[in-house]
N, C-alpha and C. Protein backbone atom coordinates (compact mmCIF):
# COMPACT_ATOMS: atom_id res chain seq x y z
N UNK A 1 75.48 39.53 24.13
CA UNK A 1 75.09 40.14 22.90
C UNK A 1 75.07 39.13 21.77
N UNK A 2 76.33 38.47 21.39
CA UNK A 2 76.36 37.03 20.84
C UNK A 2 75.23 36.37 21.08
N UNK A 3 74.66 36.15 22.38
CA UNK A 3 73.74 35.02 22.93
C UNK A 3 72.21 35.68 22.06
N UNK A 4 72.32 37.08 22.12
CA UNK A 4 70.80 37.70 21.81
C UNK A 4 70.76 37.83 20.01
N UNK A 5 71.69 37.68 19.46
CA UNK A 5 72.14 37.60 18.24
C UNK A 5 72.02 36.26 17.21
N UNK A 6 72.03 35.56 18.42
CA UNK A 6 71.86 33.92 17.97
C UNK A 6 70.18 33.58 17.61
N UNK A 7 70.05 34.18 19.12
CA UNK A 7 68.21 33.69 19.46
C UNK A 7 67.47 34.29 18.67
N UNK A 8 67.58 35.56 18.56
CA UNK A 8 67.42 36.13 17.33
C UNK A 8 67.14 36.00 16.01
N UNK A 9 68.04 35.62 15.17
CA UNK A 9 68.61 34.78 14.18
C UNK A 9 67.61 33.61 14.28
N UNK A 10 67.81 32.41 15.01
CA UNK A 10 66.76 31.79 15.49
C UNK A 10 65.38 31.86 15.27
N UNK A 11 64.82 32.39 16.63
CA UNK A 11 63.72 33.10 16.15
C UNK A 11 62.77 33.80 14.96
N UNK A 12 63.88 34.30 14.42
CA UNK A 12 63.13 35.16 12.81
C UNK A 12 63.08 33.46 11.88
N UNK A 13 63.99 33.05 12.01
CA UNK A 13 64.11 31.44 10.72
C UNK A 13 62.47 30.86 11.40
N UNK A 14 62.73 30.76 12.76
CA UNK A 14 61.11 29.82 12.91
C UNK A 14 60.21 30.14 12.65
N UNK A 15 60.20 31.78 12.65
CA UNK A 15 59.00 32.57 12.40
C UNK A 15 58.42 32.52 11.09
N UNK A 16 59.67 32.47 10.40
CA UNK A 16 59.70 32.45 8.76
C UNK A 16 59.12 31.10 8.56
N UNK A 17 59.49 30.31 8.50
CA UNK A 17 58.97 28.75 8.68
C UNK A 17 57.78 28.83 8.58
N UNK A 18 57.36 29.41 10.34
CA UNK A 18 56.26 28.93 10.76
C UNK A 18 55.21 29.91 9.61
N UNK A 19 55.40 30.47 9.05
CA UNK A 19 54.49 32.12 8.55
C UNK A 19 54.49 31.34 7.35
N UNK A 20 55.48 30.57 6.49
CA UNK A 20 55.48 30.17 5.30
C UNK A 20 54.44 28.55 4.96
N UNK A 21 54.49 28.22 6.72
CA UNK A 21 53.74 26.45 6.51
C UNK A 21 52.31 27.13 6.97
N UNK A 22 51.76 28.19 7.89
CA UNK A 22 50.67 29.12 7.96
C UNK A 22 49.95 29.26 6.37
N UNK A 23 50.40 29.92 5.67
CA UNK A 23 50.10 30.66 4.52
C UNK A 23 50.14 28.86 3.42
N UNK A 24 50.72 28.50 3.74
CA UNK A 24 50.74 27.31 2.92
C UNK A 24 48.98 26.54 3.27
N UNK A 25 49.16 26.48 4.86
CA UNK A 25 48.02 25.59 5.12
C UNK A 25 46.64 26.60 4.26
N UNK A 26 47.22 27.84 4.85
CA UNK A 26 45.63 28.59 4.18
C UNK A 26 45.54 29.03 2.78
N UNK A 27 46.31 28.56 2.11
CA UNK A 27 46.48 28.37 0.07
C UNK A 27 45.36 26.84 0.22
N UNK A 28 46.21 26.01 0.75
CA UNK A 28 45.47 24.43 0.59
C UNK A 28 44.03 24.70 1.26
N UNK A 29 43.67 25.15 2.32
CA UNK A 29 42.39 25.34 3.12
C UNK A 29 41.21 26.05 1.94
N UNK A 30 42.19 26.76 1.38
CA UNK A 30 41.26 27.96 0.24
C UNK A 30 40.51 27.04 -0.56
N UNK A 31 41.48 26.66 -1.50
CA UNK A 31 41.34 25.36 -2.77
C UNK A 31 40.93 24.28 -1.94
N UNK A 32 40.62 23.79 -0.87
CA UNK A 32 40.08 22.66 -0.65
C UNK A 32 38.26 22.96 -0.56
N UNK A 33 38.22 24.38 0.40
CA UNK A 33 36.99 24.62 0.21
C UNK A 33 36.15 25.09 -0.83
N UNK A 34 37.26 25.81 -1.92
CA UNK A 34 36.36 25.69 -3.51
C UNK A 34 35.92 24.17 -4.12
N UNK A 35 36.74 23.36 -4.09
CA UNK A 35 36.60 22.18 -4.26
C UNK A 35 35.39 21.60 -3.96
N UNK A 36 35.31 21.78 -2.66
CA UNK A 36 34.23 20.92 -2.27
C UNK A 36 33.63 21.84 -2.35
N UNK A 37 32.90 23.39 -2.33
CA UNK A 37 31.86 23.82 -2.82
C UNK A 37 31.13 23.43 -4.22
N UNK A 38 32.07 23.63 -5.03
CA UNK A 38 32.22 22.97 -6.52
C UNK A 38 31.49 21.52 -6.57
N UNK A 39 32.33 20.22 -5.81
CA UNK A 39 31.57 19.25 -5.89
C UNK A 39 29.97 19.13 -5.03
N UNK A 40 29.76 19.98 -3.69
CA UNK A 40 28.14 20.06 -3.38
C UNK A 40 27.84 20.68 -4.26
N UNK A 41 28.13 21.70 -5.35
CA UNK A 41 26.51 22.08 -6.20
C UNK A 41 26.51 21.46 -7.35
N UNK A 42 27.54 20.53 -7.94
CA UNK A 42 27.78 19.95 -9.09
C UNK A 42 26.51 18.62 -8.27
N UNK A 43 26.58 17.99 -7.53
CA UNK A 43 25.96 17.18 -6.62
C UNK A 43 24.38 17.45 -6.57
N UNK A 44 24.04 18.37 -5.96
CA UNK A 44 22.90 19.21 -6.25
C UNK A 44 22.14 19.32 -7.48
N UNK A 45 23.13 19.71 -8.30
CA UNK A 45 22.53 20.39 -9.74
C UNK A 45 22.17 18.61 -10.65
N UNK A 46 23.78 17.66 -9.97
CA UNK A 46 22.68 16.21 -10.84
C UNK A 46 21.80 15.77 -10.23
N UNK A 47 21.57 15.52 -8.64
CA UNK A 47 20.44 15.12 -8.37
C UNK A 47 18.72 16.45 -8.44
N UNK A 48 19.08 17.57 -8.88
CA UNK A 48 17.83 18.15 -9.69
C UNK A 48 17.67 17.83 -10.86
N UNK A 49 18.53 17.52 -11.72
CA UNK A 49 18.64 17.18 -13.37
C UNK A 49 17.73 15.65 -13.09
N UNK A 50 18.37 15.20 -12.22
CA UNK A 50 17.51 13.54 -12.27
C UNK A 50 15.94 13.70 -11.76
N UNK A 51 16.24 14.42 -10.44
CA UNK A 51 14.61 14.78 -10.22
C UNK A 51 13.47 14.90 -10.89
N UNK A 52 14.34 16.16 -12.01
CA UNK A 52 13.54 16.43 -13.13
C UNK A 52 13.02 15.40 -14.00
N UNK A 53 14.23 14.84 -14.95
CA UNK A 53 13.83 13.88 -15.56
C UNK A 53 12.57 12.71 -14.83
N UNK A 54 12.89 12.49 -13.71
CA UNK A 54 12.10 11.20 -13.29
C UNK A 54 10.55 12.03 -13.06
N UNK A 55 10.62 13.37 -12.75
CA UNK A 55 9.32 13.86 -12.80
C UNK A 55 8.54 14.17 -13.92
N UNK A 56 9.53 14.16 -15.18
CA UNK A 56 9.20 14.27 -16.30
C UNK A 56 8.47 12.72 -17.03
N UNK A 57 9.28 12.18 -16.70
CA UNK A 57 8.63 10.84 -16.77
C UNK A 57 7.92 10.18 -15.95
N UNK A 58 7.32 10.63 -14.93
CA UNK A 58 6.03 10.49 -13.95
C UNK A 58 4.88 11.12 -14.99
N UNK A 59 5.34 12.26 -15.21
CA UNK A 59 4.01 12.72 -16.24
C UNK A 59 4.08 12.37 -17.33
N UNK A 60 4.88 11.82 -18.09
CA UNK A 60 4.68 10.95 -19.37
C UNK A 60 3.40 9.76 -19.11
N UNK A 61 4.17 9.12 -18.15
CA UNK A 61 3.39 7.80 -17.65
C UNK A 61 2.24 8.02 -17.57
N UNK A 62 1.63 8.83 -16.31
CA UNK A 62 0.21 9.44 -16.21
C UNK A 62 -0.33 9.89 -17.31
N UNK A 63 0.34 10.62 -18.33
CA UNK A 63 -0.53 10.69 -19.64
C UNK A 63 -0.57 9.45 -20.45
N UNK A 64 -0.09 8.84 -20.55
CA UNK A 64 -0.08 7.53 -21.01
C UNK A 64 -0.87 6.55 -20.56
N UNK A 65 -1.32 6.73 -19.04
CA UNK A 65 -2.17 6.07 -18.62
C UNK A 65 -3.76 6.98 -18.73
N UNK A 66 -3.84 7.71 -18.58
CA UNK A 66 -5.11 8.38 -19.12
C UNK A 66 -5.27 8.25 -20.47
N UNK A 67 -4.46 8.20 -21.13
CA UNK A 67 -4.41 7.51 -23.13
C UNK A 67 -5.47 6.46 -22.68
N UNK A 68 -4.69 5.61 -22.24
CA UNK A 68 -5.11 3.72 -22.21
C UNK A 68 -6.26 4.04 -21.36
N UNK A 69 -6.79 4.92 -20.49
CA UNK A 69 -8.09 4.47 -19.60
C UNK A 69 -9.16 4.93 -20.64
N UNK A 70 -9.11 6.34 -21.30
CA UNK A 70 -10.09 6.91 -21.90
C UNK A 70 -10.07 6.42 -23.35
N UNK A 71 -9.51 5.63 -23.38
CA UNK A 71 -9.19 5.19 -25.01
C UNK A 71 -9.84 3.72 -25.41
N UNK A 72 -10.02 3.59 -23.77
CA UNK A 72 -10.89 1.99 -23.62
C UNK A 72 -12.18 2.28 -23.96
N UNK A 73 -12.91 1.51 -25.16
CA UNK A 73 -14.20 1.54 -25.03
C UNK A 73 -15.25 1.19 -24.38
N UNK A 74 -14.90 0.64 -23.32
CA UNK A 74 -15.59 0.04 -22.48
C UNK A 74 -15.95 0.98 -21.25
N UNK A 75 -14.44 1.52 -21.08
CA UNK A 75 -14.49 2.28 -19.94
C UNK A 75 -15.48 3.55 -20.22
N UNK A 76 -15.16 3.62 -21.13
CA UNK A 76 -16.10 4.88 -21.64
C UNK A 76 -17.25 4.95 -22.10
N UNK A 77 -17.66 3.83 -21.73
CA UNK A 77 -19.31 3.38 -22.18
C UNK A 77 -19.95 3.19 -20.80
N UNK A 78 -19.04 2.83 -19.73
CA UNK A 78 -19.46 2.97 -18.68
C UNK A 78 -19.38 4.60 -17.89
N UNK A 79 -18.65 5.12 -18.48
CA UNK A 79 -18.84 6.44 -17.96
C UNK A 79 -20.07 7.44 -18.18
N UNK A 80 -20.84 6.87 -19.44
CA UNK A 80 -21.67 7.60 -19.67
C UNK A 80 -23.07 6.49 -19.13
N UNK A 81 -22.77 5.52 -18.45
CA UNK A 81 -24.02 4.61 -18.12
C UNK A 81 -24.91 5.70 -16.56
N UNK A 82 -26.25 4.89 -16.80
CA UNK A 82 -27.05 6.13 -15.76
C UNK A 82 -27.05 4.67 -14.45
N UNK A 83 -27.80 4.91 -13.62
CA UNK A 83 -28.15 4.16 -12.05
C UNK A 83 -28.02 2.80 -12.65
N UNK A 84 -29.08 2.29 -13.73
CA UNK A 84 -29.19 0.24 -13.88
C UNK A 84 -27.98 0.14 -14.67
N UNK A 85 -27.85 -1.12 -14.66
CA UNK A 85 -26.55 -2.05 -15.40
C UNK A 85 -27.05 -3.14 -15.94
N UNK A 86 -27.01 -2.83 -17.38
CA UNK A 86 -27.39 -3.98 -18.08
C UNK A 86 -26.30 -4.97 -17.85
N UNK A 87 -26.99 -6.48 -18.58
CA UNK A 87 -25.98 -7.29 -18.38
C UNK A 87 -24.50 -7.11 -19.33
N UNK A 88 -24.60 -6.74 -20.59
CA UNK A 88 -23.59 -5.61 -21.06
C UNK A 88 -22.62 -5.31 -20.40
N UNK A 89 -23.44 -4.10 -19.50
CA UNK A 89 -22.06 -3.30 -18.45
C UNK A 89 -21.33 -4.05 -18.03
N UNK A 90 -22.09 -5.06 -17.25
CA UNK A 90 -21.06 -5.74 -16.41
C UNK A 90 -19.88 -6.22 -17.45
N UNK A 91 -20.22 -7.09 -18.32
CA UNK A 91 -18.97 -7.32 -18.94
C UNK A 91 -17.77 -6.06 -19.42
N UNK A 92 -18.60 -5.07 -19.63
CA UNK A 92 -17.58 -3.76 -19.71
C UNK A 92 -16.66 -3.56 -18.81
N UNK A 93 -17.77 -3.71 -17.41
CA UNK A 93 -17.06 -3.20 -16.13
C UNK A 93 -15.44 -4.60 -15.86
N UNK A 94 -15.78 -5.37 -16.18
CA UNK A 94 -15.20 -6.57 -15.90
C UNK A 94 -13.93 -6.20 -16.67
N UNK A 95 -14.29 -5.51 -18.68
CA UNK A 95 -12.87 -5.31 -19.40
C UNK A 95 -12.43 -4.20 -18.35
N UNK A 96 -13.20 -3.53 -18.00
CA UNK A 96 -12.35 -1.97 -18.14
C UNK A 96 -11.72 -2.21 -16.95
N UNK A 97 -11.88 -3.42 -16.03
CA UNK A 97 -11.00 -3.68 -14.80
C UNK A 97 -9.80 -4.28 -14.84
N UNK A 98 -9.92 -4.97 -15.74
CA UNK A 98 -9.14 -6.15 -16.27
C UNK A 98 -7.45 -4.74 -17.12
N UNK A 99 -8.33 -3.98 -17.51
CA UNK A 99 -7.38 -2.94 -18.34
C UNK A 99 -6.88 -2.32 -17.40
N UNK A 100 -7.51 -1.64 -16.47
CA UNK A 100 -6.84 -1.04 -15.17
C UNK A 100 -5.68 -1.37 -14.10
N UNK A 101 -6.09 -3.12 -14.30
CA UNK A 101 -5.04 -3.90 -14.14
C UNK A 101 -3.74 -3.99 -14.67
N UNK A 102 -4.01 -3.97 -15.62
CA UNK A 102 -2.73 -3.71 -17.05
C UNK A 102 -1.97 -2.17 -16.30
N UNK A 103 -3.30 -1.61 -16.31
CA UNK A 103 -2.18 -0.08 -16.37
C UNK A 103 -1.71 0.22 -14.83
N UNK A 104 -2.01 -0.44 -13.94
CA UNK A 104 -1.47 -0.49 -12.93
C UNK A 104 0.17 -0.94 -12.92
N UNK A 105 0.24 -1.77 -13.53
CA UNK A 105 1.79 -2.18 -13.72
C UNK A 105 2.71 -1.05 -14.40
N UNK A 106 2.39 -0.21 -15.21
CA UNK A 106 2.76 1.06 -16.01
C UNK A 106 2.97 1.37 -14.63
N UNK A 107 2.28 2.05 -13.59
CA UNK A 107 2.59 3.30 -12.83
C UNK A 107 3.23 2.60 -11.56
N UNK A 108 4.66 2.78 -11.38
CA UNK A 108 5.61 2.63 -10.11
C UNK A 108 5.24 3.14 -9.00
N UNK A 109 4.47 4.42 -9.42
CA UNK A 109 4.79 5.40 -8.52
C UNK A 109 3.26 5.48 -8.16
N UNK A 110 2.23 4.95 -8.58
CA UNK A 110 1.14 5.24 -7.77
C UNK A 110 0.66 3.28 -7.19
N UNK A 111 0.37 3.36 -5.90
CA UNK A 111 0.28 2.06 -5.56
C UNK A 111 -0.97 1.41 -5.69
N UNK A 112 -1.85 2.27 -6.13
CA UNK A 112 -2.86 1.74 -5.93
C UNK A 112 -4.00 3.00 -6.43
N UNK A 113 -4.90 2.39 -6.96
CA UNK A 113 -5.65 3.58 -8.11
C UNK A 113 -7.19 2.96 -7.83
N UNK A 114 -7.84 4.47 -7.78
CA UNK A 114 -9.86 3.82 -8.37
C UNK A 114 -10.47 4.49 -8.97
N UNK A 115 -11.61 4.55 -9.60
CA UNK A 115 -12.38 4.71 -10.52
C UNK A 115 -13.77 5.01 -9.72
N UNK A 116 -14.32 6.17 -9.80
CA UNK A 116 -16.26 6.37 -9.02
C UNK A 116 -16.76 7.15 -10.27
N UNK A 117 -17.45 6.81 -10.56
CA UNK A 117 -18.41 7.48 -11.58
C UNK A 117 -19.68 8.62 -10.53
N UNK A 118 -19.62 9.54 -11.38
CA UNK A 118 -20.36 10.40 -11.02
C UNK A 118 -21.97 9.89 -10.80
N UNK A 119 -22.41 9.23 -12.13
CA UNK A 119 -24.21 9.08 -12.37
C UNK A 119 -24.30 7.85 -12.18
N UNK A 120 -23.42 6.82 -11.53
CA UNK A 120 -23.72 5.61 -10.87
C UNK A 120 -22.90 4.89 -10.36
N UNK A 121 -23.41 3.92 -9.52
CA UNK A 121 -22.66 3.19 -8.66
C UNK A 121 -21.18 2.47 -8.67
N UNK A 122 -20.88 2.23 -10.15
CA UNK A 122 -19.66 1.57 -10.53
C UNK A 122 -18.33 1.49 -9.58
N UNK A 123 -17.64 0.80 -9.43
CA UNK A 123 -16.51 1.16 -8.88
C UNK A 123 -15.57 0.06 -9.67
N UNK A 124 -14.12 0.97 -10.20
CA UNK A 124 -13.22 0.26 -10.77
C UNK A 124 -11.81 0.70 -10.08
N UNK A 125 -11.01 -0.56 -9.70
CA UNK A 125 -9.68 -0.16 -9.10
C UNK A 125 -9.03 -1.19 -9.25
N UNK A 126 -7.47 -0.75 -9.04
CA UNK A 126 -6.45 -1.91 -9.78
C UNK A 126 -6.56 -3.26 -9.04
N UNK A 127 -7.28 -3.71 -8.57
CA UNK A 127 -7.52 -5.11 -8.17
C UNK A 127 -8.68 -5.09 -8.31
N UNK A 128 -10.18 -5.04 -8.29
CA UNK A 128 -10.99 -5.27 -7.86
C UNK A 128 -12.26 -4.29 -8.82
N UNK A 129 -13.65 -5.02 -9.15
CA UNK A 129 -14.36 -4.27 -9.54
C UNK A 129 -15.77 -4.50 -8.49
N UNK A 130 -16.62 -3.54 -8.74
CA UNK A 130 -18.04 -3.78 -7.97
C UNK A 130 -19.41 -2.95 -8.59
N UNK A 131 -20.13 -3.34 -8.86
CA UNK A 131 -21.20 -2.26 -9.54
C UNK A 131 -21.90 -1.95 -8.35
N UNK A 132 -21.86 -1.82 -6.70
CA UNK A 132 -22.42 -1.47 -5.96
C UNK A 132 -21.83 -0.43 -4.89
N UNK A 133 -20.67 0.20 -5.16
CA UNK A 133 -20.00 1.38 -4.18
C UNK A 133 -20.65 1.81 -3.09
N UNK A 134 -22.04 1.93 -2.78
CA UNK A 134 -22.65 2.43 -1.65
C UNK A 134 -22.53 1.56 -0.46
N UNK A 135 -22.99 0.20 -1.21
CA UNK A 135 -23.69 -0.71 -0.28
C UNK A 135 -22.43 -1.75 0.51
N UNK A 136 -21.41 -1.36 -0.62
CA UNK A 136 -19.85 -2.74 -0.30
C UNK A 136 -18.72 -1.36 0.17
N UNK A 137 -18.14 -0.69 -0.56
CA UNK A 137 -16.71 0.20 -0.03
C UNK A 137 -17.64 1.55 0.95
N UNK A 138 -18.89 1.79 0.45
CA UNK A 138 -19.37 3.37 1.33
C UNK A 138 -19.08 2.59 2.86
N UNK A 139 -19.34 1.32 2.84
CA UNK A 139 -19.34 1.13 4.53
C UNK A 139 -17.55 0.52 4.87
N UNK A 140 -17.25 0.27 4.07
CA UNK A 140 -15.77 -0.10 4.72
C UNK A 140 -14.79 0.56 4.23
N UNK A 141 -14.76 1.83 3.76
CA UNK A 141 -14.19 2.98 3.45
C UNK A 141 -13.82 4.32 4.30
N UNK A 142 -12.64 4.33 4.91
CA UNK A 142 -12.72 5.39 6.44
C UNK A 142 -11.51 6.29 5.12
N UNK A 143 -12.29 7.59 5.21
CA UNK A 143 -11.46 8.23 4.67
C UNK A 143 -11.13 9.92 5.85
N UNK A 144 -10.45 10.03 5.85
CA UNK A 144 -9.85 11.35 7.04
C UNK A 144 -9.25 12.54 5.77
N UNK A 145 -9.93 13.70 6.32
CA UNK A 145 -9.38 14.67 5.34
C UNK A 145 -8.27 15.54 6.08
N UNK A 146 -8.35 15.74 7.25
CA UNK A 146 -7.71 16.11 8.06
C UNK A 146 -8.78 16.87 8.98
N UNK A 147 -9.51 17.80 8.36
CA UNK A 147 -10.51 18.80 9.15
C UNK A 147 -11.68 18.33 9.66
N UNK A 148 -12.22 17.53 8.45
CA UNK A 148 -13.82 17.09 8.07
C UNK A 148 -12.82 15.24 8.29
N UNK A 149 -14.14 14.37 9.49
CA UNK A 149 -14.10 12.88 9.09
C UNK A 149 -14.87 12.18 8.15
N UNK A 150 -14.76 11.96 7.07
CA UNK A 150 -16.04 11.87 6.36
C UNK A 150 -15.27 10.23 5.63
N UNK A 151 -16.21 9.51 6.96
CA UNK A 151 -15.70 7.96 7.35
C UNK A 151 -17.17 7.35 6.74
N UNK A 152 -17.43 6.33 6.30
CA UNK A 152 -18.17 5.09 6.31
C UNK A 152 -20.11 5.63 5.57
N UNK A 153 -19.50 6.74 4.80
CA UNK A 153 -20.89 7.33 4.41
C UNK A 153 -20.41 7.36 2.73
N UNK A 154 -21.00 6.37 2.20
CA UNK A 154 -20.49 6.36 0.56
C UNK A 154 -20.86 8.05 -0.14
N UNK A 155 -21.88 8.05 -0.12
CA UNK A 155 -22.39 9.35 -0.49
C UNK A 155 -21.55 10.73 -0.29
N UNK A 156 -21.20 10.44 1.03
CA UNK A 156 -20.22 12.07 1.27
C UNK A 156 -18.65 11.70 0.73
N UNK A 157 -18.09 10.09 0.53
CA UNK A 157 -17.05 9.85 0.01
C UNK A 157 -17.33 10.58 -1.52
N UNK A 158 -18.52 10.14 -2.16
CA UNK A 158 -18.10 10.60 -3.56
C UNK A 158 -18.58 12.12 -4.03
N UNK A 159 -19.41 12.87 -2.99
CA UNK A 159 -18.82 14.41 -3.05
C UNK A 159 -18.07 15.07 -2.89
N UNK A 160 -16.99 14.15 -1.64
CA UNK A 160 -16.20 15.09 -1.30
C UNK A 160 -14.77 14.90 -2.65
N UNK A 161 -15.14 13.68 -3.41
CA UNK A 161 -14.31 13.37 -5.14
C UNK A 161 -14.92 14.23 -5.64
N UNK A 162 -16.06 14.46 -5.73
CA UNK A 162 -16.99 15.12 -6.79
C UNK A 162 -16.60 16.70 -6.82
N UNK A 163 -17.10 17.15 -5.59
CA UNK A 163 -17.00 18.38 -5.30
C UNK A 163 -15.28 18.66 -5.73
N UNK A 164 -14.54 18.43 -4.97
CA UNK A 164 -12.95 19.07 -4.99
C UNK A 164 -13.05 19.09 -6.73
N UNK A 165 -13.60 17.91 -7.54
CA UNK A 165 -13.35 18.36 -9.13
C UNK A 165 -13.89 19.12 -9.62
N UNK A 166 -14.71 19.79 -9.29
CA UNK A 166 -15.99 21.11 -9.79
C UNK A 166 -15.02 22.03 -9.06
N UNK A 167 -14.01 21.87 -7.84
CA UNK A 167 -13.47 23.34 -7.65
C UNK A 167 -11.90 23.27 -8.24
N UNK A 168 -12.20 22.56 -9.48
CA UNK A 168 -10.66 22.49 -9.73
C UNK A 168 -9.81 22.65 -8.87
N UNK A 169 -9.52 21.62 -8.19
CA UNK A 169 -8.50 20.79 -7.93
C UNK A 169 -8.08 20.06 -8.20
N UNK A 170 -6.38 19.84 -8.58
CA UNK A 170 -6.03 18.48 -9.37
C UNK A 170 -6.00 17.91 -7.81
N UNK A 171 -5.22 18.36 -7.06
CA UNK A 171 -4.56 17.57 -5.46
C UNK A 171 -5.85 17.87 -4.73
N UNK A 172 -5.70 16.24 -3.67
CA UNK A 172 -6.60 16.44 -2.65
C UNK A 172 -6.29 16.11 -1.45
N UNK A 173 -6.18 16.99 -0.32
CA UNK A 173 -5.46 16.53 0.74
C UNK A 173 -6.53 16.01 1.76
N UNK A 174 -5.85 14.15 2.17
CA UNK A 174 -6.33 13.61 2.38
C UNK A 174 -5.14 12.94 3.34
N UNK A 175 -6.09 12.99 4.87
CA UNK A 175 -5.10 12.48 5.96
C UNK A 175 -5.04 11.00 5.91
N UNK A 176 -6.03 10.49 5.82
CA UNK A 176 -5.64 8.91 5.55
C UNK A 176 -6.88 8.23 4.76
N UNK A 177 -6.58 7.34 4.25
CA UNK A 177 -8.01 6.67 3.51
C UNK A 177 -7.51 5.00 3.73
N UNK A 178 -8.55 4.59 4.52
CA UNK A 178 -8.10 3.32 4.90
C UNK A 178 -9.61 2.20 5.06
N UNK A 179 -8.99 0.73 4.44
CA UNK A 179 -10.48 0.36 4.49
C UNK A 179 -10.31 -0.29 6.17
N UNK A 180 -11.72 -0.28 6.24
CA UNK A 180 -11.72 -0.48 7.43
C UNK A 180 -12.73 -2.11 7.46
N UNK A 181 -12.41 -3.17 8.35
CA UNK A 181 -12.73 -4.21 8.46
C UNK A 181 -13.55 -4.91 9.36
């Protein structure tokens, strides 16, 4: 009886123990997982705050660079030029490349930029100018839309620019555009 009195005794202390370091672990388990819930959305919420900002300043830039393209007189003298190119243009075409250049360094985030005029041949892009688009990029120009291949035909390259802007579209989804050699 002594012996069952002891174990007993015993028993309830470990139990107690054990029930008190239990309840302890699951106080700390509680507060550890607020914690770190707390720090993932605090985490979250700055890398959206930054997102934002840097997307905010993606579109600063882009307006800033449409400032400087349409603000060029040159560029905009060539926009309204028809099929011939006086000797004039060319020197236009030459500033307004030379400026494109410039504003290429402005944009981080776009690698590489061009210019097709609707009512003639021009072509302006951050390296490189050409007053002949049909005859030089229509043939070494492979562009993939995903659905439609509309590869190495200058003409359907600058409808299928043309067109998507008459159906308002800012985005154009485009599987790959690659020159081809």
């Amino acid at each position: 009886m002594k012996l069952a009195g002891v174990a007993a005794k015993y028993t309830a202390k470990y139990f107690l123990g054990f029930l008190a370091v239990f309840i302890c672990s699951v106080l700390v388990a509680a507060v550890a997982k607020g914690s770190i819930e707390n720090y993932i959305v605090e985490r979250a919420e700055n890398g959206l705050r930054e997102g934002m900002k840097t997307t905010g300043e993606s579109i600063e830039r882009m307006d800033l660079i449409n400032q400087l393209i349409y603000g060029n007189k040159a560029f905009t003298t060539l926009v309204y030029s028809e099929e011939t190119i006086s000797r004039e243009d060319v020197l236009q075409l030459r500033e307004s490349n030379e400026a494109l250049m410039k504003t290429a360094y402005i944009s981080d985030f776009i690698p590489y930029m061009f210019i097709l005029f609707r009512d003639n041949n021009l072509y302006l892009s951050s390296s490189q100018c050409s007053f002949d688009f049909d005859s030089y990029y229509g043939r070494f120009m492979k562009l993939d839309t995903g659905g439609e291949h509309v590869s190495t035909d200058a003409a359907r390259i600058k409808e299928f620019f043309f067109e998507s802007r008459e159906e308002h579209r800012q985005f154009l989804s485009v599987a790959s555009f690659d020159y081809t050699i």
